[in-house]
Protein backbone atom coordinates (compact mmCIF):
# COMPACT_ATOMS: atom_id res chain seq x y z
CA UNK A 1 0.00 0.00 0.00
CA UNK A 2 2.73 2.20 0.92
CA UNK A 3 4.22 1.66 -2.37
CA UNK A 4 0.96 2.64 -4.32
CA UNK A 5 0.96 5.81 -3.14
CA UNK A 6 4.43 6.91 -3.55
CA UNK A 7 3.40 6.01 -7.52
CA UNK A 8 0.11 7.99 -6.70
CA UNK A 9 2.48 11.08 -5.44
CA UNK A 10 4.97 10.58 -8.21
CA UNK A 11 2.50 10.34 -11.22
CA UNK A 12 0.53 12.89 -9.73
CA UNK A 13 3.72 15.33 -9.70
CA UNK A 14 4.47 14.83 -13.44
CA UNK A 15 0.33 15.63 -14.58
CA UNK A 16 0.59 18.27 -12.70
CA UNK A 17 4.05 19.94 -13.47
CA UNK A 18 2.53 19.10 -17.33
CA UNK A 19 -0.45 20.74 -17.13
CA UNK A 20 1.35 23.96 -15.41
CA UNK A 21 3.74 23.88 -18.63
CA UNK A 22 0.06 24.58 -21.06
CA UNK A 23 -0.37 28.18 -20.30
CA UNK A 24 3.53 29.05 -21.47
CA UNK A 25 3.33 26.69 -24.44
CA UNK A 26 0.12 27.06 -25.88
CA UNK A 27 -0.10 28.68 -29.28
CA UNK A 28 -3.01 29.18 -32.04
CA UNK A 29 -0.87 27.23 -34.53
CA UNK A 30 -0.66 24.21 -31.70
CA UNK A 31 -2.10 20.63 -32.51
CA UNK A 32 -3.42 20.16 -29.09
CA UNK A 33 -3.46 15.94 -28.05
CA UNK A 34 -5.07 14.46 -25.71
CA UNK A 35 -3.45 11.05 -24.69
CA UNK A 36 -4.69 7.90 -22.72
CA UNK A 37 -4.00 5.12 -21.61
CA UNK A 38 0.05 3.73 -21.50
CA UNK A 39 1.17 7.33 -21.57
CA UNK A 40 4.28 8.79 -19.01
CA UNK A 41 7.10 8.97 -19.23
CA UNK A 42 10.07 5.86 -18.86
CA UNK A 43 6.17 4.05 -20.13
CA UNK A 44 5.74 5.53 -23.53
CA UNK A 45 7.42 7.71 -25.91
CA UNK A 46 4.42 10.09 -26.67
CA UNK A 47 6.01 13.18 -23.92
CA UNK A 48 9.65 12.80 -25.28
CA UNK A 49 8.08 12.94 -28.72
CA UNK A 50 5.81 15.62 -28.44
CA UNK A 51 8.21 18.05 -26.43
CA UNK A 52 10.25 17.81 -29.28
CA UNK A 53 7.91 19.24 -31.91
CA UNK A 54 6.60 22.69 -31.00
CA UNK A 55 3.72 22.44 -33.17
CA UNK A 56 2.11 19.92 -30.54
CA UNK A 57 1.30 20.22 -26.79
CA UNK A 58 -0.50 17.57 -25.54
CA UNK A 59 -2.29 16.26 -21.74
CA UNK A 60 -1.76 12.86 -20.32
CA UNK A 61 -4.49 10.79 -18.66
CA UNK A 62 -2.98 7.62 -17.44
CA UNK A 63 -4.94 4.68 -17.12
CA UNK A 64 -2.76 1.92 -17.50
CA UNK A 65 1.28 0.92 -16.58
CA UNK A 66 3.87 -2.09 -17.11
CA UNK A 67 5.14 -1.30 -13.42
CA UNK A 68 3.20 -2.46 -10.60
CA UNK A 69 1.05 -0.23 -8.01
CA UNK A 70 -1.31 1.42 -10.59
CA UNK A 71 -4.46 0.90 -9.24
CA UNK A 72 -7.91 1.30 -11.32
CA UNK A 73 -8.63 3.66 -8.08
CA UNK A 74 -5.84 6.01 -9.33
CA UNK A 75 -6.58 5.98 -12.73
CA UNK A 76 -10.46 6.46 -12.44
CA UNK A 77 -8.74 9.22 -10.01
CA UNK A 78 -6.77 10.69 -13.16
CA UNK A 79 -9.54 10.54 -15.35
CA UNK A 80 -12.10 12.21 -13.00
CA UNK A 81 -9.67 15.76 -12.87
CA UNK A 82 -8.13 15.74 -16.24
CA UNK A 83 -10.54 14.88 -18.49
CA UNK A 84 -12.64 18.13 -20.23
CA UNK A 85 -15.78 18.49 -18.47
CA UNK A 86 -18.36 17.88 -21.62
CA UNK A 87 -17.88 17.16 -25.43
CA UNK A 88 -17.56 20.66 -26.22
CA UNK A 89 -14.55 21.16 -24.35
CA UNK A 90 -13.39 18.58 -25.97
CA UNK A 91 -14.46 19.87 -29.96
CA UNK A 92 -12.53 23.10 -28.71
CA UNK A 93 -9.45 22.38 -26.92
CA UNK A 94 -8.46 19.38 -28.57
CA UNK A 95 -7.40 17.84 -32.09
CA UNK A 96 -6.58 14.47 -31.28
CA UNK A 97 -7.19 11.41 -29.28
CA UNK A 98 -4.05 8.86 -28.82
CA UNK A 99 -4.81 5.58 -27.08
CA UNK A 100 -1.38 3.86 -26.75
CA UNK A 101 -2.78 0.67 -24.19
CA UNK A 102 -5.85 2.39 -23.91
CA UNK A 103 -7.42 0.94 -21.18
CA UNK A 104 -11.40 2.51 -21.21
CA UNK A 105 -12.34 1.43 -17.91
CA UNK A 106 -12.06 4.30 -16.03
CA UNK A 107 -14.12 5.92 -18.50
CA UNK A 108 -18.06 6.63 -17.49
CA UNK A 109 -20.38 5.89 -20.75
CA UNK A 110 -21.28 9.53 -20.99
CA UNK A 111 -17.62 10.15 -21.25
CA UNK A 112 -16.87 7.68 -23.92
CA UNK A 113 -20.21 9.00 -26.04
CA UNK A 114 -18.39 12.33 -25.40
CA UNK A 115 -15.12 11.08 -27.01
CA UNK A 116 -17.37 9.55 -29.97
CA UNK A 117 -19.06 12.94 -30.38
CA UNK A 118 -15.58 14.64 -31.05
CA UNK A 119 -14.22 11.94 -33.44
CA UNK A 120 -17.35 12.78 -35.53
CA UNK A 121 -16.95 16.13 -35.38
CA UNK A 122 -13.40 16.41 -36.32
CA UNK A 123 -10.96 14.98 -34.11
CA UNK A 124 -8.53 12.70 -35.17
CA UNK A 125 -7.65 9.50 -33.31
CA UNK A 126 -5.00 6.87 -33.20
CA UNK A 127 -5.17 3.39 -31.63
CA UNK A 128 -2.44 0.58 -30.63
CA UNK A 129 -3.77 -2.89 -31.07
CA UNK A 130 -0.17 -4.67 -30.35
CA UNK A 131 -0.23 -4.16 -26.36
CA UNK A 132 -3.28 -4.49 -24.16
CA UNK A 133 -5.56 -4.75 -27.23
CA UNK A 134 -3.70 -7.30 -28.73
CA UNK A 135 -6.39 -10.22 -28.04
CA UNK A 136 -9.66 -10.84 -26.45
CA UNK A 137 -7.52 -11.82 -23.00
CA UNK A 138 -6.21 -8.39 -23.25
CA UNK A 139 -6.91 -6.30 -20.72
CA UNK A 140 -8.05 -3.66 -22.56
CA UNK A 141 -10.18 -5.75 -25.14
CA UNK A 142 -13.14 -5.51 -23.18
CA UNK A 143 -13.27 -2.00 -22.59
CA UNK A 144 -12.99 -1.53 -26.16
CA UNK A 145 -15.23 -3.93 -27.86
CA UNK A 146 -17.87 -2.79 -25.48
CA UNK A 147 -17.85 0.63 -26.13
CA UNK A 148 -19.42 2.98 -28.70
CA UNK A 149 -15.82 3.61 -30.03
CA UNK A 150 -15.69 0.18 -31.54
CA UNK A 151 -18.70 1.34 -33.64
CA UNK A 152 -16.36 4.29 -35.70
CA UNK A 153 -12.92 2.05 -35.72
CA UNK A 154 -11.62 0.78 -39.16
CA UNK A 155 -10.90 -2.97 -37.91
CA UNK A 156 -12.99 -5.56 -36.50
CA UNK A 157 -12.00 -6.41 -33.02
CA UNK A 158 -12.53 -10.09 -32.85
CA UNK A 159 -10.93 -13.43 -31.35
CA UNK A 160 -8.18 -14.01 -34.79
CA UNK A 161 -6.51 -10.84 -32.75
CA UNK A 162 -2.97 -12.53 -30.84
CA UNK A 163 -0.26 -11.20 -30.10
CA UNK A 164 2.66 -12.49 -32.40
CA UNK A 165 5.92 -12.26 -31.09
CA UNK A 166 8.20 -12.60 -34.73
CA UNK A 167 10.41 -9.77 -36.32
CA UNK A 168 8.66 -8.28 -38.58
CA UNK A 169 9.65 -5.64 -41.11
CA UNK A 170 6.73 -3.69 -42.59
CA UNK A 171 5.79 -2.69 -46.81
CA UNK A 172 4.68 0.67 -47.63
CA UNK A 173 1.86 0.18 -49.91
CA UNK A 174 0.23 3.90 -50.36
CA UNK A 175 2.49 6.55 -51.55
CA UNK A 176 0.41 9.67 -51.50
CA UNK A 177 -0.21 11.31 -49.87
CA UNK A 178 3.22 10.57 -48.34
CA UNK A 179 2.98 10.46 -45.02
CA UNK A 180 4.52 7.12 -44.79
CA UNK A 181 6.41 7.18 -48.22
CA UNK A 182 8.72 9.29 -47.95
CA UNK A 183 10.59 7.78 -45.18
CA UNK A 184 10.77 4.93 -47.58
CA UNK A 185 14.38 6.35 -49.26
CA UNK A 186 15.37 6.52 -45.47
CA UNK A 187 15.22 2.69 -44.75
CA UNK A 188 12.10 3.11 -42.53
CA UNK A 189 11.04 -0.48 -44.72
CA UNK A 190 14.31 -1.65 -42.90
CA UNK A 191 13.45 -1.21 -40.06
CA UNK A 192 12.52 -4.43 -37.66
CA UNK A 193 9.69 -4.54 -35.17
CA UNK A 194 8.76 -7.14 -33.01
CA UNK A 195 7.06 -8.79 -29.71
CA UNK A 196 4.04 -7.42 -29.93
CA UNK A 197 2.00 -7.32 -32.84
CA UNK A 198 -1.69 -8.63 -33.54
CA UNK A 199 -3.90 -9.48 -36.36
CA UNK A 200 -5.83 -7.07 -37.60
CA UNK A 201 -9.25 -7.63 -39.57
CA UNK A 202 -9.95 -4.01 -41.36
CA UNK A 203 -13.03 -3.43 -42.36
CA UNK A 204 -14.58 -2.73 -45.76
CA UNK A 205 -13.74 1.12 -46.96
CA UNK A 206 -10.80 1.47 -44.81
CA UNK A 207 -7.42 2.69 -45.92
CA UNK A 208 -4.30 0.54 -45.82
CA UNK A 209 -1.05 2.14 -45.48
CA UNK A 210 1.25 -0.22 -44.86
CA UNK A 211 1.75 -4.18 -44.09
CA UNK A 212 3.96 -6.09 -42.20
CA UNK A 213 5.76 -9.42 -43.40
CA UNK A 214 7.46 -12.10 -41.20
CA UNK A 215 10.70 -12.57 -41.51
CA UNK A 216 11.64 -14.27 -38.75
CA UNK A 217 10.29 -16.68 -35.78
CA UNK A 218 10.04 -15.36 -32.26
CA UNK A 219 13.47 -17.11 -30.58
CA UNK A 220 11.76 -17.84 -26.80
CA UNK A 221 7.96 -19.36 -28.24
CA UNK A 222 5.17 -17.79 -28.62
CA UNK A 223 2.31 -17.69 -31.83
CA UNK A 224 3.67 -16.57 -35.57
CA UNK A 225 1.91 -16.33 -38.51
CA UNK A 226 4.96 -17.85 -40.33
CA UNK A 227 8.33 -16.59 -42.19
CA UNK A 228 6.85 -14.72 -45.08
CA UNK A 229 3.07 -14.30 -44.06
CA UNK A 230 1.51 -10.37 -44.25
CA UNK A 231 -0.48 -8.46 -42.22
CA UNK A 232 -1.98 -5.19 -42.14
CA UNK A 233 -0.23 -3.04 -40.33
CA UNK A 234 -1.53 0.58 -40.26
CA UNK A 235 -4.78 1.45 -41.53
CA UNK A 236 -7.47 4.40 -41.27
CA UNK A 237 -10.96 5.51 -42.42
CA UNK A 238 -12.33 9.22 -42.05
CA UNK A 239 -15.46 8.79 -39.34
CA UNK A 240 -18.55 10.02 -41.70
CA UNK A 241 -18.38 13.02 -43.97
CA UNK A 242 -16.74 15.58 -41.71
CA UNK A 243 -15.42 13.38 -38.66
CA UNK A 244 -11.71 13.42 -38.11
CA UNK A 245 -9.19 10.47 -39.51
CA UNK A 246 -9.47 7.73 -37.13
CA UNK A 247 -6.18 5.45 -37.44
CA UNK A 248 -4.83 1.79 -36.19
CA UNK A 249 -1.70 0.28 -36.09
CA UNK A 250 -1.37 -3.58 -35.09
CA UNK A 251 2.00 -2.65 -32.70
CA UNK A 252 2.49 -1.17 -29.30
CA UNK A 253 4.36 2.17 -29.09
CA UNK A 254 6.74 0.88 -26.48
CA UNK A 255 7.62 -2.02 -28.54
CA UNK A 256 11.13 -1.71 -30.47
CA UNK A 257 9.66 -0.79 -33.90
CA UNK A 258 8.49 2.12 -32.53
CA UNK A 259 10.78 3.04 -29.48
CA UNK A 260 13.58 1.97 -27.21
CA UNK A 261 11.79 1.90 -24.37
CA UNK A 262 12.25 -1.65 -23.09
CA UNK A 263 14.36 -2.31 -25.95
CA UNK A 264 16.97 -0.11 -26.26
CA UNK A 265 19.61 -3.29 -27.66
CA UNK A 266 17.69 -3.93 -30.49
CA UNK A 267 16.12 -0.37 -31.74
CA UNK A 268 17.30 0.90 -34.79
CA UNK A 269 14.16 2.68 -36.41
CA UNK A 270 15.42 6.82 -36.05
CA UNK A 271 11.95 7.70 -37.90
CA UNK A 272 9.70 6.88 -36.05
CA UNK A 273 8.86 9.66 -34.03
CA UNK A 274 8.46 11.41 -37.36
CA UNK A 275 5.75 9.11 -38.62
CA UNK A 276 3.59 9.79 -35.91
CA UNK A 277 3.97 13.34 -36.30
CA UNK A 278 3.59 13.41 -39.77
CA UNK A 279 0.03 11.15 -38.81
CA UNK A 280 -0.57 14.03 -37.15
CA UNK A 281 -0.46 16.66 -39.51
CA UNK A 282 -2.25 14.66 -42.22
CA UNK A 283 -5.10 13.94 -39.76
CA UNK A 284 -5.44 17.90 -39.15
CA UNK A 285 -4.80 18.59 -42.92
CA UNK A 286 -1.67 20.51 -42.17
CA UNK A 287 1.19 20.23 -44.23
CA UNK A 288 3.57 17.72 -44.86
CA UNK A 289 7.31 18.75 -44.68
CA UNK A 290 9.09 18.60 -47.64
CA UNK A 291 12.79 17.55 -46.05
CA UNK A 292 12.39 15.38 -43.29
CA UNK A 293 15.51 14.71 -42.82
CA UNK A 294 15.86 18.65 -41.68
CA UNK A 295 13.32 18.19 -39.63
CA UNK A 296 14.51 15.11 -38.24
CA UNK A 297 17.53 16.67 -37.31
CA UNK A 298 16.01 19.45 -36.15
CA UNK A 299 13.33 17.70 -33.66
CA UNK A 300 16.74 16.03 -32.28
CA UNK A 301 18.28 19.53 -31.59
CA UNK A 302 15.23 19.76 -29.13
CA UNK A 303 15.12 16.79 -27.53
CA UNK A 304 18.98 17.33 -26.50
CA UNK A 305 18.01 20.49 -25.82
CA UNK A 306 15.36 19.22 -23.14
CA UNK A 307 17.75 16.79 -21.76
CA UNK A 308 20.68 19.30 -21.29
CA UNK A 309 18.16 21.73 -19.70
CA UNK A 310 17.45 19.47 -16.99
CA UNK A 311 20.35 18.12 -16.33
CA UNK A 312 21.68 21.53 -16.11
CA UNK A 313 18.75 22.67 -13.85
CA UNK A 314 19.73 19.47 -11.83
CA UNK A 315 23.36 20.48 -11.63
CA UNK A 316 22.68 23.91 -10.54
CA UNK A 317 20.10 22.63 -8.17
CA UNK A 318 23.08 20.88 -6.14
CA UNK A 319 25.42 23.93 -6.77
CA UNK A 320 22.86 25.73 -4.47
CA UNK A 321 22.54 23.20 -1.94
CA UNK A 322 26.50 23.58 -1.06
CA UNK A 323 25.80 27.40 -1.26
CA UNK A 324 26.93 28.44 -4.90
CA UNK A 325 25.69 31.60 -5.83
CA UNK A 326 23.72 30.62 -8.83
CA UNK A 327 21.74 33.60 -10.08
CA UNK A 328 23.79 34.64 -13.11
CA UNK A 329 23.90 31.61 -14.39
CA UNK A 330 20.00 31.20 -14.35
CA UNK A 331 19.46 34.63 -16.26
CA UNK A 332 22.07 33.58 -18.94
CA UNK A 333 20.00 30.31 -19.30
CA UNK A 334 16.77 32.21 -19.65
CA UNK A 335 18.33 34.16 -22.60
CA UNK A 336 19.20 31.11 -23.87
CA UNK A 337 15.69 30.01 -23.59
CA UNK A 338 14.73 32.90 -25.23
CA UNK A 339 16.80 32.13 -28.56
CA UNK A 340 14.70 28.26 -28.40
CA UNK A 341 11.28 30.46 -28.07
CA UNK A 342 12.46 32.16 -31.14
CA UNK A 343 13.27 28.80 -32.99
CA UNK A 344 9.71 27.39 -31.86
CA UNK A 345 8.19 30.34 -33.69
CA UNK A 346 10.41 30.23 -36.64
CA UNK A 347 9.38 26.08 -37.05
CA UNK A 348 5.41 27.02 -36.54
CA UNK A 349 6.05 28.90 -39.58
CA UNK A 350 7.88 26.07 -41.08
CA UNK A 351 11.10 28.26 -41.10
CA UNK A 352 12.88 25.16 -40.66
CA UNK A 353 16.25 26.40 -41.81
CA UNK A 354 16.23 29.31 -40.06
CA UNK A 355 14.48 27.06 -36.79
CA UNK A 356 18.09 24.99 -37.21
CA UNK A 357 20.20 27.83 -37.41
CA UNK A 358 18.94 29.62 -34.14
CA UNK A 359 18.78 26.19 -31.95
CA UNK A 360 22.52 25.52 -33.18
CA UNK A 361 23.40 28.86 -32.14
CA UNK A 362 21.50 28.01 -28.45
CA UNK A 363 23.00 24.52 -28.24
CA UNK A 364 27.14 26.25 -28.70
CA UNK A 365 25.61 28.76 -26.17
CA UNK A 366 24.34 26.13 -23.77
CA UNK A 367 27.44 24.56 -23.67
CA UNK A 368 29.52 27.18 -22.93
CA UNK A 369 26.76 27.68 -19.87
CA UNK A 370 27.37 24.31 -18.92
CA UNK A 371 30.90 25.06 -18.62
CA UNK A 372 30.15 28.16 -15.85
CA UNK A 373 27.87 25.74 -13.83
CA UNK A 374 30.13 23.09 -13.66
CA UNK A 375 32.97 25.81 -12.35
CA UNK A 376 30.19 26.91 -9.58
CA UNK A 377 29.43 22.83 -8.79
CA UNK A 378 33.51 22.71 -7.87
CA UNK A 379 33.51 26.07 -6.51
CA UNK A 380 31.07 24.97 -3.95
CA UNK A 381 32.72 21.53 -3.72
CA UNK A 382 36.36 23.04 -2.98
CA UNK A 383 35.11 24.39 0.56
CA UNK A 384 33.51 21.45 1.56
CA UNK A 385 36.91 19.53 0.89
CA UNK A 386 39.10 22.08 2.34
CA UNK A 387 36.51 21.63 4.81
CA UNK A 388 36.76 17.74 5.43
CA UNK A 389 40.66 18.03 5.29
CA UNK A 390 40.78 20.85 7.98
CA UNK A 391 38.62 18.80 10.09
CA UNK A 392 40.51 15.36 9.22
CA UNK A 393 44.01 17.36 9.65
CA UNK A 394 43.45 18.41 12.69
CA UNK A 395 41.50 15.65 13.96
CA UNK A 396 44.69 13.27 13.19
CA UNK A 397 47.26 16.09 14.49
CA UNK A 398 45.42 16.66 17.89
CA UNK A 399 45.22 12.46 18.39
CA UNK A 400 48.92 12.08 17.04
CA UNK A 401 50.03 14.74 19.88
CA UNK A 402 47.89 12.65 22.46
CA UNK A 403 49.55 9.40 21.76
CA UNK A 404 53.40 10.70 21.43
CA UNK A 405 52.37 12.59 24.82
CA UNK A 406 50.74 9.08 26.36
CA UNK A 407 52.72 6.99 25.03
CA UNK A 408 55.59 7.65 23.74
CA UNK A 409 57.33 10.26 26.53
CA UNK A 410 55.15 9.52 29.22
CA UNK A 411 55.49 12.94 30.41
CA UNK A 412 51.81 11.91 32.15
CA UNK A 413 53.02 8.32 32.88
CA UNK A 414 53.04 7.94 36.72
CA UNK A 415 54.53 4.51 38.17
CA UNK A 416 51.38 2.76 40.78
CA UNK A 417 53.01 2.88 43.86
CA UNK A 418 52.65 0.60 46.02
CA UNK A 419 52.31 0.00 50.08
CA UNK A 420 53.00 -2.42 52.69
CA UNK A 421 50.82 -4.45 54.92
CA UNK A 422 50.70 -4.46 58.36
């Protein structure tokens, strides 16, 4: 019990230091997500993927986890604060639904009608089937194939859904529009996936966008469909006349296809987090980019730029703690911040040369700050070991003098005398 709540405390802390970020980050030219299910951090790749890309800002509603100690009474929790209030909200503030492990459970009916509502109306949607869904033993198959979302999905959830644990490469099979094509030069067809992967059934009208194809049998057991056999792998349908692009893939986005996550050995797919985005902008009928290698560079310049901010913020944090006077170094790294603010803009415009060239110039910057906070972390550190060396000096003088005193002159010895009896 004790250990359920420190997870309550700690996934608590990250919602909330997320949803304090929206008011500093929000922008009219924002795709605004909403994700649920598998969805923080160290479990899913969606935050590290969407901090990177400043034309997205997103909320997290967890409802499921790998680790142990999520409880359905924290997630129904989660759900009950961060979830918009009615189906307008929803229409308004948000432009897509992403259900990596989307466990539905916590979800009332009028809340899942809500969801419906804004898929019809517009908002785009994207499902994993490889995880939780994978099955009808899944835990998430129930919610699912019980709800009024399994009415609008482009597959058939039945019982030929397993999970099949081969390596699987996958086939592009539509080239335009080229939201998957055009990482086809870039060895994205390469690429191999595996563990967790399911059969999908798509239904009559949907779009196929790419297949997968065996091409090797899972080495500890488990169900294949056999060295050669295809599958669809992604696939989508528009939701009516003027609902929003409702996609499936038959993977899990913390499988190694998609992300290192729990498979850091093996991962070798560096375009992935540029597919989904590029889902994303076709789903909202914003445009493509034309070089995504730029941008693939380019969304990498962030995500270091993320890391190195709070490690540095880290660094400094301790530099304070041993009294370093840190100030200075905190208004240089808001400047700093300023030049990334400037970058953001310039890629919302799709600048993205000019994006490059300012996050460059705030990465050499950055560095060079690094450099002064590291000379604060050993300023600090110097005292405390002149400190310790002061205390262990003296500490080993004062006991030396005590023993050559004691022992070795004896100038306290005095010999027991002795007496007589009677």
């Amino acid at each position: 019990m004790i250990g359920g709540n420190i997870l309550s405390r700690q996934l608590g802390l990250v919602i909330c230091i997320m949803l304090l970020s929206l008011p500093a980050t929000l922008g009219k030219d924002q795709l605004h997500i909403i994700a649920i299910g598998q969805v923080l951090p160290r479990q899913s790749p969606i935050p590290l993927w969407l901090d990177a890309d400043p034309l997205t800002d997103y909320l997290l509603i967890p409802t499921d986890a790998d680790s142990g100690g999520f409880t359905s009474r924290e997630s129904n929790r989660y759900v009950r604060i961060y979830f918009p209030r009615n189906r307008e909200a929803l229409v308004e503030g948000f432009d897509f639904f992403v259900f990596p492990d989307g466990n539905l459970d916590p979800f009332t009916p009028s809340q899942l009608g809500d969801m419906r509502y804004a898929i019809e109306n517009g908002l785009g949607s994207f499902v994993t089937t490889g995880g939780d869904l994978s099955s009808s033993s899944g835990s998430a198959y129930s919610g699912w194939v019980n709800s009024v979302l399994n009415e609008i999905m482009p597959v058939e959830l039945n019982t030929r859904m397993q999970q099949d644990r081969s390596v699987f490469s996958i086939r592009v099979v539509k080239e335009e529009p080229p939201v998957l094509s055009m990482f086809v030069p870039l060895g994205i067809e390469r690429a191999r996936g595996a563990y967790a992967f399911t059969y999908l059934t798509t239904k009559i009208g949907a779009t196929v966008w790419s297949r997968l194809r065996v091409v090797n049998l899972p080495q500890m057991g488990g169900t294949s469909l056999g060295i050669g056999s295809e599958s669809d792998w992604l696939v989508s349908w528009r939701v009516g006349t003027t609902g929003g692009i409702f996609w499936v893939v038959a993977d899990d986005l913390d499988s190694y296809w998609w992300s290192p996550i729990f498979w850091p050995g093996v991962f070798e797919n560096d375009y992935a987090d540029d597919l989904f985005i590029n889902i994303l902008l076709h789903s909202v009928g914003a445009p493509l980019p034309r070089d995504v290698s730029q941008l693939h560079d380019l969304r990498n310049l962030y995500s270091s730029y993320n890391v190195e901010r709070s490690l540095m913020i880290s660094l400094l944090d301790f530099a304070d703690s041993f009294g370093a006077i840190t100030r200075d170094v905190y208004l240089q790294m808001e400047e700093v911040d300023g030049l990334r603010i400037e970058s953001f803009d310039k890629y919302r415009e799709y600048s993205f040369a000019e994006a490059s060239e300012i996050m460059e110039l705030a990465m050499s910057r950055f560095a060079a700050l690094r450099e002064d906070a590291m000379d604060l972390k050993d300023g600090a550190l110097l005292w405390i070991y002149l400190t310790q060396w002061v205390a262990v000096t003296g500490t080993s003088l004062t006991t030396g003098v005590v023993i050559w005193t004691l022992m070795v002159r004896k100038r306290l010895y005095r010999e027991v005398g002795t007496t007589r009896l009677g």
